[in-house]
N, C-alpha and C. Protein backbone atom coordinates (compact mmCIF):
# COMPACT_ATOMS: atom_id res chain seq x y z
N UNK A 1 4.29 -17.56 4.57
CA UNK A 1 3.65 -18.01 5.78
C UNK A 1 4.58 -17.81 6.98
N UNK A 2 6.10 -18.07 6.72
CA UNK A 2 6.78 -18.03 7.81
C UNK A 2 6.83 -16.18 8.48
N UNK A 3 6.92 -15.56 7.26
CA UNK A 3 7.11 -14.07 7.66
C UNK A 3 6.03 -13.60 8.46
N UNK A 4 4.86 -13.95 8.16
CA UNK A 4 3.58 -13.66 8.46
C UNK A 4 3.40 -14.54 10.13
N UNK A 5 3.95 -15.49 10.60
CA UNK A 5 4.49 -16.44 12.01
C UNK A 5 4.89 -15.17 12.70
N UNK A 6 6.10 -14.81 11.87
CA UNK A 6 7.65 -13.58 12.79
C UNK A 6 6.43 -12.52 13.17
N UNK A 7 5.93 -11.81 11.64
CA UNK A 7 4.83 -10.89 12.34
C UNK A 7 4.16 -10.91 13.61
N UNK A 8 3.26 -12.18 13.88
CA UNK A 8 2.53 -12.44 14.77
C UNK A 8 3.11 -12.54 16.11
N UNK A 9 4.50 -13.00 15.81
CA UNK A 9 5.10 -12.60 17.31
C UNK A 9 5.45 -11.59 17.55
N UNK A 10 6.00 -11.11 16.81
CA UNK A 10 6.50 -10.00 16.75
C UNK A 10 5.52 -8.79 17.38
N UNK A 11 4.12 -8.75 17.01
CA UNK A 11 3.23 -8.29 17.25
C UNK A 11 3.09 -8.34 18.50
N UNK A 12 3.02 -9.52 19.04
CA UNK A 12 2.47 -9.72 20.42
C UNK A 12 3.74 -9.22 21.54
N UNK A 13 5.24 -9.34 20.60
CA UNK A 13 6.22 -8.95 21.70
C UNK A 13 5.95 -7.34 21.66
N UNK A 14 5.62 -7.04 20.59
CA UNK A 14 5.33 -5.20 20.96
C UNK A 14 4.10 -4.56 21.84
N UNK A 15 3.18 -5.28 21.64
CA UNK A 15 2.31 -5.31 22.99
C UNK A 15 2.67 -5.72 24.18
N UNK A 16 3.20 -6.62 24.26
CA UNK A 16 3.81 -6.45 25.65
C UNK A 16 4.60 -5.71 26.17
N UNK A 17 5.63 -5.56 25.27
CA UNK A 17 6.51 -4.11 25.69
C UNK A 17 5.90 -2.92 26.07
N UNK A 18 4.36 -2.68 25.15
CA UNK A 18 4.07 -1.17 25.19
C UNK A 18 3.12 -1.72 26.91
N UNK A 19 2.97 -2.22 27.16
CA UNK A 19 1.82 -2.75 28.50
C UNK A 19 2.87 -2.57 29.73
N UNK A 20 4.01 -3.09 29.85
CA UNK A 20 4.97 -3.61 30.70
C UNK A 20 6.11 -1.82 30.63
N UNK A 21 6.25 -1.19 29.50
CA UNK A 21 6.71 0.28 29.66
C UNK A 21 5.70 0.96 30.16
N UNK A 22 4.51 0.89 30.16
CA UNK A 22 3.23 1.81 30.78
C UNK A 22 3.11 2.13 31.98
N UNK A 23 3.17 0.40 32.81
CA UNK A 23 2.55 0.50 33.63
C UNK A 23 3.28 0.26 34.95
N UNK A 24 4.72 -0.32 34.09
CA UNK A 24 5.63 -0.99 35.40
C UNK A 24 6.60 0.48 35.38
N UNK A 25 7.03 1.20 34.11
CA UNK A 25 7.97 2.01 33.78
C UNK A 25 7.34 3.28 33.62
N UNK A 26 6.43 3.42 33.88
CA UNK A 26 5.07 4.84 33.71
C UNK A 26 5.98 6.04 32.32
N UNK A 27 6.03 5.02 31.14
CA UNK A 27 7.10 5.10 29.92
C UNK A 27 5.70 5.03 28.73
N UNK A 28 4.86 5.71 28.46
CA UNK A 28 3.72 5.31 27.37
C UNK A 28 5.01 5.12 25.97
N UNK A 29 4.19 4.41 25.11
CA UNK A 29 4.77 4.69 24.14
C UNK A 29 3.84 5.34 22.96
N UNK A 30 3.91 5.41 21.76
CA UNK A 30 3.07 6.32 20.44
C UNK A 30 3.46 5.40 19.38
N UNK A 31 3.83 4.48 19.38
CA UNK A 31 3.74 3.73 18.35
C UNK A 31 3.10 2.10 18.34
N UNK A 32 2.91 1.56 19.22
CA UNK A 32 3.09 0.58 19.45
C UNK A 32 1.37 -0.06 18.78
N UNK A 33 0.73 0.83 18.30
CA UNK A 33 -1.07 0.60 18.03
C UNK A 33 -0.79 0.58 16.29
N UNK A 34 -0.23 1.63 15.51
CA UNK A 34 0.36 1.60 14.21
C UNK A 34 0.93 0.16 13.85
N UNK A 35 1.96 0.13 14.36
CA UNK A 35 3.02 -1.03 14.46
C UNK A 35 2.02 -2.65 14.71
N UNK A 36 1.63 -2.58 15.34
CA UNK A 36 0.99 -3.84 15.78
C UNK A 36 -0.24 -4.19 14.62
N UNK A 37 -0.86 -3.32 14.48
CA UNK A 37 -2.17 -2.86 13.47
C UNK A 37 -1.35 -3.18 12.26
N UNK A 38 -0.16 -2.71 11.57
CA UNK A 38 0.51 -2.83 10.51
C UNK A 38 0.81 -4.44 10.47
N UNK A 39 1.45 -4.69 11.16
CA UNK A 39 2.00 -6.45 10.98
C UNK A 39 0.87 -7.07 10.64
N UNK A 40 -0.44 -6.87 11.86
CA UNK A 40 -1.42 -7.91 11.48
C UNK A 40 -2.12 -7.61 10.31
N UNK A 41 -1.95 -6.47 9.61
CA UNK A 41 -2.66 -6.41 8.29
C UNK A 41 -1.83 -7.08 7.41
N UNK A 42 -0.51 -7.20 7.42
CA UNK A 42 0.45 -8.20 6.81
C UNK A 42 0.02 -9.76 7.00
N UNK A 43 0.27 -10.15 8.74
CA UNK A 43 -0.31 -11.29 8.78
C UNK A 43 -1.65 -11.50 7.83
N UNK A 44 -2.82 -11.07 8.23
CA UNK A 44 -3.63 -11.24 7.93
C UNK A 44 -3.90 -11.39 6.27
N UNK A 45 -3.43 -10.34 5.55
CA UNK A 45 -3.37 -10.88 3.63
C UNK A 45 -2.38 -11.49 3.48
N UNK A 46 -1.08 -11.80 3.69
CA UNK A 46 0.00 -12.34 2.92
C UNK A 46 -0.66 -13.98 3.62
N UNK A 47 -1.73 -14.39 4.29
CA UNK A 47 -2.17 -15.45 4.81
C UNK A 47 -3.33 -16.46 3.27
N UNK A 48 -4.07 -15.34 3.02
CA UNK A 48 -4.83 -15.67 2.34
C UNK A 48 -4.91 -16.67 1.18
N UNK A 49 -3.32 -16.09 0.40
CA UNK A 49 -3.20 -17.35 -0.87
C UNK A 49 -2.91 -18.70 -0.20
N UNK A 50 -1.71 -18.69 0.63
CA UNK A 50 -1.58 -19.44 1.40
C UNK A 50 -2.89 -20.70 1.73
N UNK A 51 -3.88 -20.36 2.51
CA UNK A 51 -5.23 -20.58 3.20
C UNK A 51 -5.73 -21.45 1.99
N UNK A 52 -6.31 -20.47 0.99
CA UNK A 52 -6.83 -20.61 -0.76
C UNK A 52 -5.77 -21.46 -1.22
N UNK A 53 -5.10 -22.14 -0.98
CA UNK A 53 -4.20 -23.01 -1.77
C UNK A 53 -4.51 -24.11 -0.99
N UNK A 54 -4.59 -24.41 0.32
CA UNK A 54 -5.14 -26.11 0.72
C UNK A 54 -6.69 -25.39 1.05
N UNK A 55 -7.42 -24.79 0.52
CA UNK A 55 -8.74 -24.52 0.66
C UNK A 55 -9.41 -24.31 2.07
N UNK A 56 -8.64 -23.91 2.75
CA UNK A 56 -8.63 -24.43 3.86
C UNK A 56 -9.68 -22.52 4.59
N UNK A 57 -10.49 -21.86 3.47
CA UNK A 57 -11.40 -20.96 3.56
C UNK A 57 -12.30 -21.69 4.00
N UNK A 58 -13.32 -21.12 5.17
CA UNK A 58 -15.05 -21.21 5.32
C UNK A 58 -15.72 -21.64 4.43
N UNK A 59 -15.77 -22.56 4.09
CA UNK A 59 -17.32 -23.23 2.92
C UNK A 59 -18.00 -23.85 3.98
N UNK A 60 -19.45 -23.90 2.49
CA UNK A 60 -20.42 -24.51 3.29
C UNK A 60 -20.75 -25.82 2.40
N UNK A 61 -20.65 -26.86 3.34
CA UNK A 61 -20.65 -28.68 2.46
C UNK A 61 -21.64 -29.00 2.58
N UNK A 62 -22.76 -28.34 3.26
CA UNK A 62 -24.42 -29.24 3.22
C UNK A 62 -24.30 -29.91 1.41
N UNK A 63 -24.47 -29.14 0.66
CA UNK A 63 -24.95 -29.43 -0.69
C UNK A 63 -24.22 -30.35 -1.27
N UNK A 64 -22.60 -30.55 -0.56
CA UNK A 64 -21.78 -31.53 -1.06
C UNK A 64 -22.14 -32.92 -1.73
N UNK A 65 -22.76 -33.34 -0.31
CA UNK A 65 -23.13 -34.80 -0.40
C UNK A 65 -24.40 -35.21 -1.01
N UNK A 66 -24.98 -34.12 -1.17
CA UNK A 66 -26.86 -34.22 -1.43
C UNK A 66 -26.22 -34.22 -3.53
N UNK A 67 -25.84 -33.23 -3.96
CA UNK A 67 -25.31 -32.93 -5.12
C UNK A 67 -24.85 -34.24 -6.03
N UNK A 68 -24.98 -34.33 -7.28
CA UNK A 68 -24.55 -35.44 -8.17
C UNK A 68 -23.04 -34.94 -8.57
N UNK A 69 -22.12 -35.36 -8.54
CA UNK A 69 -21.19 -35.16 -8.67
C UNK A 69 -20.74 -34.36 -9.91
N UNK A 70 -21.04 -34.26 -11.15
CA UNK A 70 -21.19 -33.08 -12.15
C UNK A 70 -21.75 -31.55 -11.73
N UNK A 71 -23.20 -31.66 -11.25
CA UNK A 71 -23.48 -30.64 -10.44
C UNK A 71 -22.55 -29.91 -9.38
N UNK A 72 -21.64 -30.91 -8.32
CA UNK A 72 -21.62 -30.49 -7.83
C UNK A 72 -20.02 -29.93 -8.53
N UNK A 73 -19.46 -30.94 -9.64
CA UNK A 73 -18.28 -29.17 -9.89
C UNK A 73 -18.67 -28.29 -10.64
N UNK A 74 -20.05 -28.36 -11.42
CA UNK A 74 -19.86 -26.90 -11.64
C UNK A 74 -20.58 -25.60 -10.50
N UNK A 75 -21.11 -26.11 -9.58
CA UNK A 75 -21.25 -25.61 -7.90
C UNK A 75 -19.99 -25.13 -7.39
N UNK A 76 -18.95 -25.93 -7.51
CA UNK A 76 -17.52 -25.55 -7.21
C UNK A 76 -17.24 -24.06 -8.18
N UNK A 77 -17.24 -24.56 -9.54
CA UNK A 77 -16.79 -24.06 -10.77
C UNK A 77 -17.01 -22.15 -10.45
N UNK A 78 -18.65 -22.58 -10.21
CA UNK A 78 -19.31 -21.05 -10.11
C UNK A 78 -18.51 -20.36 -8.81
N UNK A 79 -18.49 -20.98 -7.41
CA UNK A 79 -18.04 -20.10 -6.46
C UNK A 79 -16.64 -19.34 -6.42
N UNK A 80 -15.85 -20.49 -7.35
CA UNK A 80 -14.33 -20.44 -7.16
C UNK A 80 -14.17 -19.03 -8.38
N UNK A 81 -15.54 -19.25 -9.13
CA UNK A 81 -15.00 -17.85 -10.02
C UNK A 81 -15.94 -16.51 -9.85
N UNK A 82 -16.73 -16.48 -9.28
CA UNK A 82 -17.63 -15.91 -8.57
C UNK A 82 -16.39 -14.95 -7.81
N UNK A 83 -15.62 -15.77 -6.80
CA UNK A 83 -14.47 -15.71 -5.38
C UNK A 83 -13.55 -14.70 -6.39
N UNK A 84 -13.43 -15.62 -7.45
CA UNK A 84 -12.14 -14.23 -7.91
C UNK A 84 -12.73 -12.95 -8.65
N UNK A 85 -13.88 -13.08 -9.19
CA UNK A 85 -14.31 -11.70 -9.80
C UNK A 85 -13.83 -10.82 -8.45
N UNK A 86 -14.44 -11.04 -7.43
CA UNK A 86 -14.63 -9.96 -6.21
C UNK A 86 -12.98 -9.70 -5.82
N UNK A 87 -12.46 -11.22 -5.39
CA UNK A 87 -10.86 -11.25 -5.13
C UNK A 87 -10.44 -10.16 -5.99
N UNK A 88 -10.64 -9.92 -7.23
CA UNK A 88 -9.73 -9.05 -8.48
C UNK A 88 -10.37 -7.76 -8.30
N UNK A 89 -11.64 -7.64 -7.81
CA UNK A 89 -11.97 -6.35 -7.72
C UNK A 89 -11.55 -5.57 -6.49
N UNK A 90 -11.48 -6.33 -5.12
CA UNK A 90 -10.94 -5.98 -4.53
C UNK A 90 -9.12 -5.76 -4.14
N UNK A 91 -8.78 -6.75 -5.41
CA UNK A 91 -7.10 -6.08 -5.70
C UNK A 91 -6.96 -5.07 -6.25
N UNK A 92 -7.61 -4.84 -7.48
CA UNK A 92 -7.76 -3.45 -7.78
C UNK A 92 -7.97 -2.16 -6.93
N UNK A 93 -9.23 -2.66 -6.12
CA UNK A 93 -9.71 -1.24 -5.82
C UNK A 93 -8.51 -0.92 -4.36
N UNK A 94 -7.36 -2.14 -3.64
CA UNK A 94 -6.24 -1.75 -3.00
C UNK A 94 -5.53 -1.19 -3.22
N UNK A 95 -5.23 -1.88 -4.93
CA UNK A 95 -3.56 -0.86 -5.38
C UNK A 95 -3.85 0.42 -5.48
N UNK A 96 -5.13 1.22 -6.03
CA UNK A 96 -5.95 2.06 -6.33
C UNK A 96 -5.36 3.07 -4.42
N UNK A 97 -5.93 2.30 -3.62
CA UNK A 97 -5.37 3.02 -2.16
C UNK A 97 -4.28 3.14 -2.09
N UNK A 98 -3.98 1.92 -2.60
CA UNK A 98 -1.74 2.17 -2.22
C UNK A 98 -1.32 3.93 -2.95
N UNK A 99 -1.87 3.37 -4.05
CA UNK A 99 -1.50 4.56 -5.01
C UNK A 99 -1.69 5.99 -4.77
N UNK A 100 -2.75 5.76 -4.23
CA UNK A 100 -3.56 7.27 -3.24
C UNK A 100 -2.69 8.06 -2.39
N UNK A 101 -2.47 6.59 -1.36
CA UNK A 101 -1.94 7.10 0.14
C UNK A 101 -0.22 7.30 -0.16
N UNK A 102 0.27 6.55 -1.40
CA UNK A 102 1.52 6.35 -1.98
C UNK A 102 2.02 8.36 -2.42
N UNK A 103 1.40 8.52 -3.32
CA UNK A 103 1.00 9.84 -3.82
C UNK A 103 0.79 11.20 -2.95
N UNK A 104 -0.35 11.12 -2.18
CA UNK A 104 -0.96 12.21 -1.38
C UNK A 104 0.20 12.08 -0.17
N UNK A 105 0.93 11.49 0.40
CA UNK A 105 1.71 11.14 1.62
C UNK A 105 0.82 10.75 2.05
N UNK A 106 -0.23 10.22 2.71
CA UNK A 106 -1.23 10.48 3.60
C UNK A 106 -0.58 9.24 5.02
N UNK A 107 -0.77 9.88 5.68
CA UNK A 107 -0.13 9.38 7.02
C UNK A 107 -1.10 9.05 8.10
N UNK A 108 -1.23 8.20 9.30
CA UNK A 108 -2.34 8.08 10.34
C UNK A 108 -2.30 9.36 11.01
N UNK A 109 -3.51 9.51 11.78
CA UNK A 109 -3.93 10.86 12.45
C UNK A 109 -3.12 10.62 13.82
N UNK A 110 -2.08 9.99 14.31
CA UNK A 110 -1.42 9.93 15.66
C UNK A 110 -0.44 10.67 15.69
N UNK A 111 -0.21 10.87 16.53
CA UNK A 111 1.75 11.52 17.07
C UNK A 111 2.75 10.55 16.20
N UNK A 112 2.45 9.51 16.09
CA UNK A 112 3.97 9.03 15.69
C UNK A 112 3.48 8.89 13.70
N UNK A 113 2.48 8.73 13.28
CA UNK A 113 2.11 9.13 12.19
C UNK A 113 2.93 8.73 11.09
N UNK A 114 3.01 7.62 11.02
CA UNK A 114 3.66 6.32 10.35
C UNK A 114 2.74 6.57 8.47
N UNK A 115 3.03 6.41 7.49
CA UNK A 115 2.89 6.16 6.37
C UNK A 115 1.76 5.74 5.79
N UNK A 116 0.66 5.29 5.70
CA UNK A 116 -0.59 4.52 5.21
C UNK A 116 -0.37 3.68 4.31
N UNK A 117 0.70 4.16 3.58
CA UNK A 117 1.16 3.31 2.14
C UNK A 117 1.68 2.05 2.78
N UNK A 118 2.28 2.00 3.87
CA UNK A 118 3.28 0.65 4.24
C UNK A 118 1.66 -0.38 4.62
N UNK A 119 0.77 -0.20 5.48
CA UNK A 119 -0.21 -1.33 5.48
C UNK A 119 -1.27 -1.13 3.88
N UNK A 120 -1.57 -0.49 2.77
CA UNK A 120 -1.86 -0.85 2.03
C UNK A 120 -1.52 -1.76 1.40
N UNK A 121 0.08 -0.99 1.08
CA UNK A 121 1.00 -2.02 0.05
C UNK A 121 0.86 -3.81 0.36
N UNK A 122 0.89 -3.86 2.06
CA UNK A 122 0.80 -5.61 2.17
C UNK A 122 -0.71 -5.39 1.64
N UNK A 123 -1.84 -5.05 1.90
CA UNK A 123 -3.27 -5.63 1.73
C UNK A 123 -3.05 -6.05 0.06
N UNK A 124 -2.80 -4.57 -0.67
CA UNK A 124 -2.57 -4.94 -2.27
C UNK A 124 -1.78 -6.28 -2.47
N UNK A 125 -0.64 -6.06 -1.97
CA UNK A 125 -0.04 -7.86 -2.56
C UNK A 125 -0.57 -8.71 -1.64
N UNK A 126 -0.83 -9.14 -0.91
CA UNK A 126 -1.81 -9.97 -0.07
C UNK A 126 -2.93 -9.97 -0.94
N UNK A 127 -3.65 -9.59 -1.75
CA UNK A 127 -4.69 -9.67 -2.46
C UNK A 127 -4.56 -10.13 -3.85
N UNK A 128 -3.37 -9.45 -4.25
CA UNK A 128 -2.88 -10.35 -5.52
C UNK A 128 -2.98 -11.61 -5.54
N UNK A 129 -1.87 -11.74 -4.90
CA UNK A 129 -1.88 -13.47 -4.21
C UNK A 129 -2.34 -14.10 -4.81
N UNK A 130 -3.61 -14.05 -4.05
CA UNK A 130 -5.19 -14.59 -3.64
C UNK A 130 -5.51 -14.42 -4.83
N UNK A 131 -5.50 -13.36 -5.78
CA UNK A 131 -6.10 -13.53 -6.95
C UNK A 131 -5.63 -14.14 -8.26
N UNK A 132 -4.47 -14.91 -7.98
CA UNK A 132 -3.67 -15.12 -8.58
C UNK A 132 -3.85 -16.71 -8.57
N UNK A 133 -3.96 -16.94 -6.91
CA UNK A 133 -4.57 -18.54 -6.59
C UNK A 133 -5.86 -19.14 -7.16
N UNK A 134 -6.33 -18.23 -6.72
CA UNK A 134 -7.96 -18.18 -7.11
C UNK A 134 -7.93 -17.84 -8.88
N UNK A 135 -7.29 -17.84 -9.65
CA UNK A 135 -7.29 -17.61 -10.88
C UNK A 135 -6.56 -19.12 -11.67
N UNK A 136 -5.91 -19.81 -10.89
CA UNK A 136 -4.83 -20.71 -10.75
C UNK A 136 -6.22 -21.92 -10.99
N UNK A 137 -6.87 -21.74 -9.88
CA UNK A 137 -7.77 -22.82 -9.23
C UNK A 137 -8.92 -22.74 -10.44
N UNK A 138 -9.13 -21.77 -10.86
CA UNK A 138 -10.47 -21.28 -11.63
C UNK A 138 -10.25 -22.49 -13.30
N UNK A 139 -8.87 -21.71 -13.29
CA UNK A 139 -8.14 -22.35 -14.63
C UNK A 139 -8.56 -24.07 -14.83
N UNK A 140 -7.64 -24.32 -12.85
CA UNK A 140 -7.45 -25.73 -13.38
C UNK A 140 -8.90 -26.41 -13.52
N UNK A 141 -9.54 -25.66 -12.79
CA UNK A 141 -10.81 -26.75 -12.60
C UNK A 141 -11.47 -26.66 -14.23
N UNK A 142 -11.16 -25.69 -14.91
CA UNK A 142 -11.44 -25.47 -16.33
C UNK A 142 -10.76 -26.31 -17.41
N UNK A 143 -9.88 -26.71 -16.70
CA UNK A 143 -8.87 -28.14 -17.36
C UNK A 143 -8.77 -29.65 -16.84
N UNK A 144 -10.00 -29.68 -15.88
CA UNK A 144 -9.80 -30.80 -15.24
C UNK A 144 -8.87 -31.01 -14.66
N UNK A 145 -8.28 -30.52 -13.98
CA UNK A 145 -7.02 -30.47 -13.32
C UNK A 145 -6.84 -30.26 -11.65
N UNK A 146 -8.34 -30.07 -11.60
CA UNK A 146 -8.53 -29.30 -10.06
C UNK A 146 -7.98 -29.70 -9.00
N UNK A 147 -7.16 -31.16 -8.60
CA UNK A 147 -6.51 -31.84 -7.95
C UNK A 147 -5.13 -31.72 -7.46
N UNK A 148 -4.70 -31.27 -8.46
CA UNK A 148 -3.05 -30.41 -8.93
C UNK A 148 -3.06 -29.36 -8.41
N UNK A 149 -4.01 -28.41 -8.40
CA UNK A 149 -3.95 -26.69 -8.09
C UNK A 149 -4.33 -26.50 -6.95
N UNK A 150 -5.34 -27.35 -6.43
CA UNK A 150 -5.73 -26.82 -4.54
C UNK A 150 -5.40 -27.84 -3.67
């Protein structure tokens, strides 16, 4: 979480640099859209297990309170494993890109033409994570335990 903080500033100090070399220093720069785009794809997955660990994802609680309390964990039960089939399919089908763009070189279509593999690689482990949490959570609630894990 903290790395994923540095990112976010970090991010925002490189936008300003590339805004403030443009326009005050008539200095463009060619990297600064890669670079910025890269961190926040870092921010953005290495966030997720994180998030998925105080649950702190988008649900919807109408049914919460209406629900009998058995019903409503296996309501829980289903979404939380429902969440990781897809979570795992979509880790897969990342490393699957890492591996691609890892392999082929494949690089962005810009002048400064930075790597593809470096923002996969965070989405793939950023997705692990998550599927790892979400596998964590699946378990405990399968052990009665669900209290301990989220």
């Amino acid at each position: 979480m903290t790395l994923s903080m540095i990112a976010l500033v970090l991010t925002a100090l490189v936008l300003t640099y590339s805004v403030v070399s443009r326009y005050f220093f008539q200095a463009p720069t060619d990297w600064q859209d890669e670079a910025s785009v890269f961190m926040l794809v870092g921010v953005t997955f290495f966030c997720t297990a994180y998030v998925q660990y105080h649950r702190g994802h988008i649900g919807i609680e109408a049914l919460a309170g209406l629900l009998p309390r058995r019903v409503n964990a296996v309501r829980l039960f289903i979404v939380d494993l429902v969440s990781l089939l897809f979570v795992a399919f979509f880790t897969w089908k990342s490393w699957l890109l890492f591996h691609e763009a890892w392999v082929d070189g494949q690089t962005t279509s810009s002048t400064f033409a930075p790597p593809l593999w470096i923002p996969y690689s965070m989405m793939a482990a950023g997705m692990t994570l998550l599927t790892m949490q979400l596998l964590l959570q699946t378990l405990a609630r399968l052990t009665n335990k669900a209290e301990r894990a989220a």
